[in-house]
N, C-alpha and C. Protein backbone atom coordinates (compact mmCIF):
# COMPACT_ATOMS: atom_id res chain seq x y z
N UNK A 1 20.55 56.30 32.28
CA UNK A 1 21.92 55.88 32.47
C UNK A 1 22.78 57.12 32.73
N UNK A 2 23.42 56.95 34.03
CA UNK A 2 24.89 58.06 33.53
C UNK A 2 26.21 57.48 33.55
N UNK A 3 26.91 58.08 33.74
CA UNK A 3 28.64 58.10 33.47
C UNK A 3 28.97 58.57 34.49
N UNK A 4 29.87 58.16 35.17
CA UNK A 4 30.52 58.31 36.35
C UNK A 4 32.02 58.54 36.20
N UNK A 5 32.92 59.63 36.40
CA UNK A 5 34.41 59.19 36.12
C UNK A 5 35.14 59.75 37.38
N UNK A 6 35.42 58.47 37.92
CA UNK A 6 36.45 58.17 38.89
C UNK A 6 37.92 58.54 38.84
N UNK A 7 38.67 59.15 39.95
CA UNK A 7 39.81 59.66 39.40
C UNK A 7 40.30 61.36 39.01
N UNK A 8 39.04 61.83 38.56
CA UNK A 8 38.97 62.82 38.42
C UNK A 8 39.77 64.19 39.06
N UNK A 9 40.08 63.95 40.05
CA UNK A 9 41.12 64.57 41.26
C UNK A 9 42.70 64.80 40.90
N UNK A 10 43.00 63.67 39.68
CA UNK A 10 44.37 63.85 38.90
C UNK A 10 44.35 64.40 37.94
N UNK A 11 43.39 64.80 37.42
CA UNK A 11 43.30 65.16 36.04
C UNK A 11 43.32 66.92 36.08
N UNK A 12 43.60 67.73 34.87
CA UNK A 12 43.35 69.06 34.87
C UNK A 12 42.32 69.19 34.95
N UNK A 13 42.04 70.58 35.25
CA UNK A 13 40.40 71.24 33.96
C UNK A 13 40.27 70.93 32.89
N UNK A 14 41.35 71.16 32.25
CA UNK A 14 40.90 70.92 30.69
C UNK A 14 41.18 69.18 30.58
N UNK A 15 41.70 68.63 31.53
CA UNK A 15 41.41 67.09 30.80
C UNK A 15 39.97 66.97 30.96
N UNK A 16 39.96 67.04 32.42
CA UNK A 16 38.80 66.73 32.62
C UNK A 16 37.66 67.11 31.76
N UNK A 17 37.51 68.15 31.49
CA UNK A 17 36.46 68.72 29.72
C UNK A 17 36.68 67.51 28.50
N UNK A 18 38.06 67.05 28.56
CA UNK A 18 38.36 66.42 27.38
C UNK A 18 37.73 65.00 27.59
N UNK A 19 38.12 64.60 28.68
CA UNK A 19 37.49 63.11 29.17
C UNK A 19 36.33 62.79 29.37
N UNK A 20 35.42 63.74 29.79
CA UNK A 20 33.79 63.94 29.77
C UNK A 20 33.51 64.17 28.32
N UNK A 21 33.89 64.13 27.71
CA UNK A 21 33.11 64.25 25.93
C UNK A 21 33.95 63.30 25.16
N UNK A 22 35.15 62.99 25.28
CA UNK A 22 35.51 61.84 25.06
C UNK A 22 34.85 59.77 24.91
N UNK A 23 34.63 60.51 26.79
CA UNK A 23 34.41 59.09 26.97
C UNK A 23 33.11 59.25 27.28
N UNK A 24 32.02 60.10 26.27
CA UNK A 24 30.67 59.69 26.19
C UNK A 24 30.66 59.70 24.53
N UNK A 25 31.43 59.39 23.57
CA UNK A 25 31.44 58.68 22.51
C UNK A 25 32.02 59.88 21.70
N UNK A 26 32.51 61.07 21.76
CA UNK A 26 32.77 62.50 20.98
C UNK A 26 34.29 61.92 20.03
N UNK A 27 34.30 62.36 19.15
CA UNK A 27 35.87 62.58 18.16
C UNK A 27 36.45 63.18 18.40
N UNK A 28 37.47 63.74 18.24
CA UNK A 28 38.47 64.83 18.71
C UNK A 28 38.18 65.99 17.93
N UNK A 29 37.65 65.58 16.72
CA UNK A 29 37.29 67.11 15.74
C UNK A 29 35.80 67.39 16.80
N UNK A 30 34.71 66.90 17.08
CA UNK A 30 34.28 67.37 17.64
C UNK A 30 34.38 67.66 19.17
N UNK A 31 35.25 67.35 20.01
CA UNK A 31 35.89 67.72 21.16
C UNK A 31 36.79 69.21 20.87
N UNK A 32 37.13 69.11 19.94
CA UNK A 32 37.92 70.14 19.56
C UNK A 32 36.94 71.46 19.16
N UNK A 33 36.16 71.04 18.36
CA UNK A 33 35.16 72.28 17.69
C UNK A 33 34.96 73.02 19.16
N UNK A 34 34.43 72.06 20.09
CA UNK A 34 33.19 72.52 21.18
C UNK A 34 34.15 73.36 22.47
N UNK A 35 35.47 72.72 22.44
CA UNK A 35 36.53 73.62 23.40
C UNK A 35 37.58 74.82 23.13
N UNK A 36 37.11 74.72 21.60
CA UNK A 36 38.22 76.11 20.71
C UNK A 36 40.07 75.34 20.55
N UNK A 37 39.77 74.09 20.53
CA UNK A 37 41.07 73.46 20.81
C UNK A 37 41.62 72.59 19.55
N UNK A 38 42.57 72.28 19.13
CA UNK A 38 43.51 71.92 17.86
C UNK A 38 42.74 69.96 18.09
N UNK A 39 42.30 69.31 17.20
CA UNK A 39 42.12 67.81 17.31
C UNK A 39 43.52 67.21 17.89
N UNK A 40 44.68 67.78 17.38
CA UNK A 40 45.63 67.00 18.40
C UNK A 40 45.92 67.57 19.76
N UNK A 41 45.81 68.55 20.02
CA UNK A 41 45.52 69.04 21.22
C UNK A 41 44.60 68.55 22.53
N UNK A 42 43.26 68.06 21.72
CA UNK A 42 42.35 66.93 22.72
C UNK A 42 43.39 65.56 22.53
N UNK A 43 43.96 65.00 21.26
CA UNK A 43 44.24 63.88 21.67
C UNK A 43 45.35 63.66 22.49
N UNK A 44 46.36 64.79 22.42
CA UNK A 44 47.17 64.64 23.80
C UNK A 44 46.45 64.69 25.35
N UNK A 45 45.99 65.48 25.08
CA UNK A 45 45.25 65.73 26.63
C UNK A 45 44.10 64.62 27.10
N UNK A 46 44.05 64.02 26.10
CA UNK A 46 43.17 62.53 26.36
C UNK A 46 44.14 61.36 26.46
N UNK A 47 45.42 61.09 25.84
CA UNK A 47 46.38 60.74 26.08
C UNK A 47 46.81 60.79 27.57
N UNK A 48 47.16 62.00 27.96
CA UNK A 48 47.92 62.60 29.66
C UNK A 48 46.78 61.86 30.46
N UNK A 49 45.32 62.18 30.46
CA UNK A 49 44.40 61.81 31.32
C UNK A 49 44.49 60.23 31.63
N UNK A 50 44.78 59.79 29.90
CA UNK A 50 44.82 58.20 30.32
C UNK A 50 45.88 57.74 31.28
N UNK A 51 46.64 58.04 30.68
CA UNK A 51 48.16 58.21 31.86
C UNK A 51 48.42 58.30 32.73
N UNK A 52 47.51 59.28 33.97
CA UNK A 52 47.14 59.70 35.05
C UNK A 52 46.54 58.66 35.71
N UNK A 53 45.45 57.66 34.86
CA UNK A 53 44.57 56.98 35.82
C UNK A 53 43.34 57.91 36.23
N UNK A 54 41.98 56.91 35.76
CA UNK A 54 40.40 57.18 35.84
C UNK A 54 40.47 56.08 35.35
N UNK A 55 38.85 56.02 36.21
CA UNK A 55 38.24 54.99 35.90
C UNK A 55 36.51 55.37 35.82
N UNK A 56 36.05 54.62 34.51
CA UNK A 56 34.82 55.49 34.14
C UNK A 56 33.67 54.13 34.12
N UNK A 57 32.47 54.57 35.00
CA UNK A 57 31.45 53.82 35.51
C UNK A 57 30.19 53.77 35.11
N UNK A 58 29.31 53.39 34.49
CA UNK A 58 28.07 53.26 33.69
C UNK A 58 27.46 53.06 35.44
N UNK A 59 26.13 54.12 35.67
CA UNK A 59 25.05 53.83 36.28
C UNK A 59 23.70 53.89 35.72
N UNK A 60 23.67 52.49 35.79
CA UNK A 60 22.20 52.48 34.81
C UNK A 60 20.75 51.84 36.14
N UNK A 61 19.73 52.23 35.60
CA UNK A 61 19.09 52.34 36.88
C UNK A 61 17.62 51.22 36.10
N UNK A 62 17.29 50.26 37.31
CA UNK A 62 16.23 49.54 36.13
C UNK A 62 17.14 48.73 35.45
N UNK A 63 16.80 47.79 34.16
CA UNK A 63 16.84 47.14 33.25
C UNK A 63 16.67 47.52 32.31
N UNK A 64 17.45 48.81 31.40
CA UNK A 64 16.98 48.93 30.68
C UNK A 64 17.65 48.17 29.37
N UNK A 65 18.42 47.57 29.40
CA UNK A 65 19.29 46.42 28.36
C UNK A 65 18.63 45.22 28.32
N UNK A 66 17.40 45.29 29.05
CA UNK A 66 16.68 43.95 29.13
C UNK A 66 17.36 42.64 29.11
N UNK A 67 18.70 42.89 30.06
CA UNK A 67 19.19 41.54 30.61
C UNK A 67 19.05 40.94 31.78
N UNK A 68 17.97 41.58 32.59
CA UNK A 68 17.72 40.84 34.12
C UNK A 68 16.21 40.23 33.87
N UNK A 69 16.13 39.08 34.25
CA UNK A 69 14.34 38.87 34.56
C UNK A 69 13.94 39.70 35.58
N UNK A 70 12.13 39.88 35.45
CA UNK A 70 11.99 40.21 36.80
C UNK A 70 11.71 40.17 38.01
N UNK A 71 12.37 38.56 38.13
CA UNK A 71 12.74 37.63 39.10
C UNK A 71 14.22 38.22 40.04
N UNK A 72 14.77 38.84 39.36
CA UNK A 72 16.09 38.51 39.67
C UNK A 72 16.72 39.83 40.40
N UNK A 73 17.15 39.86 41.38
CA UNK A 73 17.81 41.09 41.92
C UNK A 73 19.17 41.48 41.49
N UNK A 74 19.25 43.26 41.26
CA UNK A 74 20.61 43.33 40.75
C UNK A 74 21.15 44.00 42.11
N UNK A 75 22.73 43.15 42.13
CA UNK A 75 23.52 43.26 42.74
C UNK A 75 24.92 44.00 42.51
N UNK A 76 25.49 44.90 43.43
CA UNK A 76 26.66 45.62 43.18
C UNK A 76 27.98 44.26 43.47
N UNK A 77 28.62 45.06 42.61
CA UNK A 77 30.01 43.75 43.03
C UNK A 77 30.70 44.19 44.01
């Protein structure tokens, strides 16, 4: 599986750092540990990013949630 984040083009550098560890499941204390940055410091800057507009995309490849038969073709929307 990866993560895809769309949008990315509005965002800073440092959001963008913040939004990639963010929005693969991270806390702000540990967003913070890993960028030398204050926990409210990521949560503003995860704040601004939201603000900006992204949009973040699961590519998963296969079945691996074992919700398709393997009858069934997966289709993009």
């Amino acid at each position: 599986m990866q993560i895809e984040i769309r949008g990315l083009e509005r965002l800073s550098f440092r959001e963008r750092q913040v939004v990639a560890l963010k929005e693969t499941g991270q806390s702000n204390e540990v967003v913070a540990k890993k960028l030398g940055l204050a926990p409210a410091t990521v949560a503003t800057l995860y704040n601004r990013a939201k603000n900006k507009g992204y949009e973040v995309v699961l590519v998963i490849s296969g079945d691996p949630l074992g919700v398709f038969g393997e009858d069934e073709e997966v289709t993009p929307e």
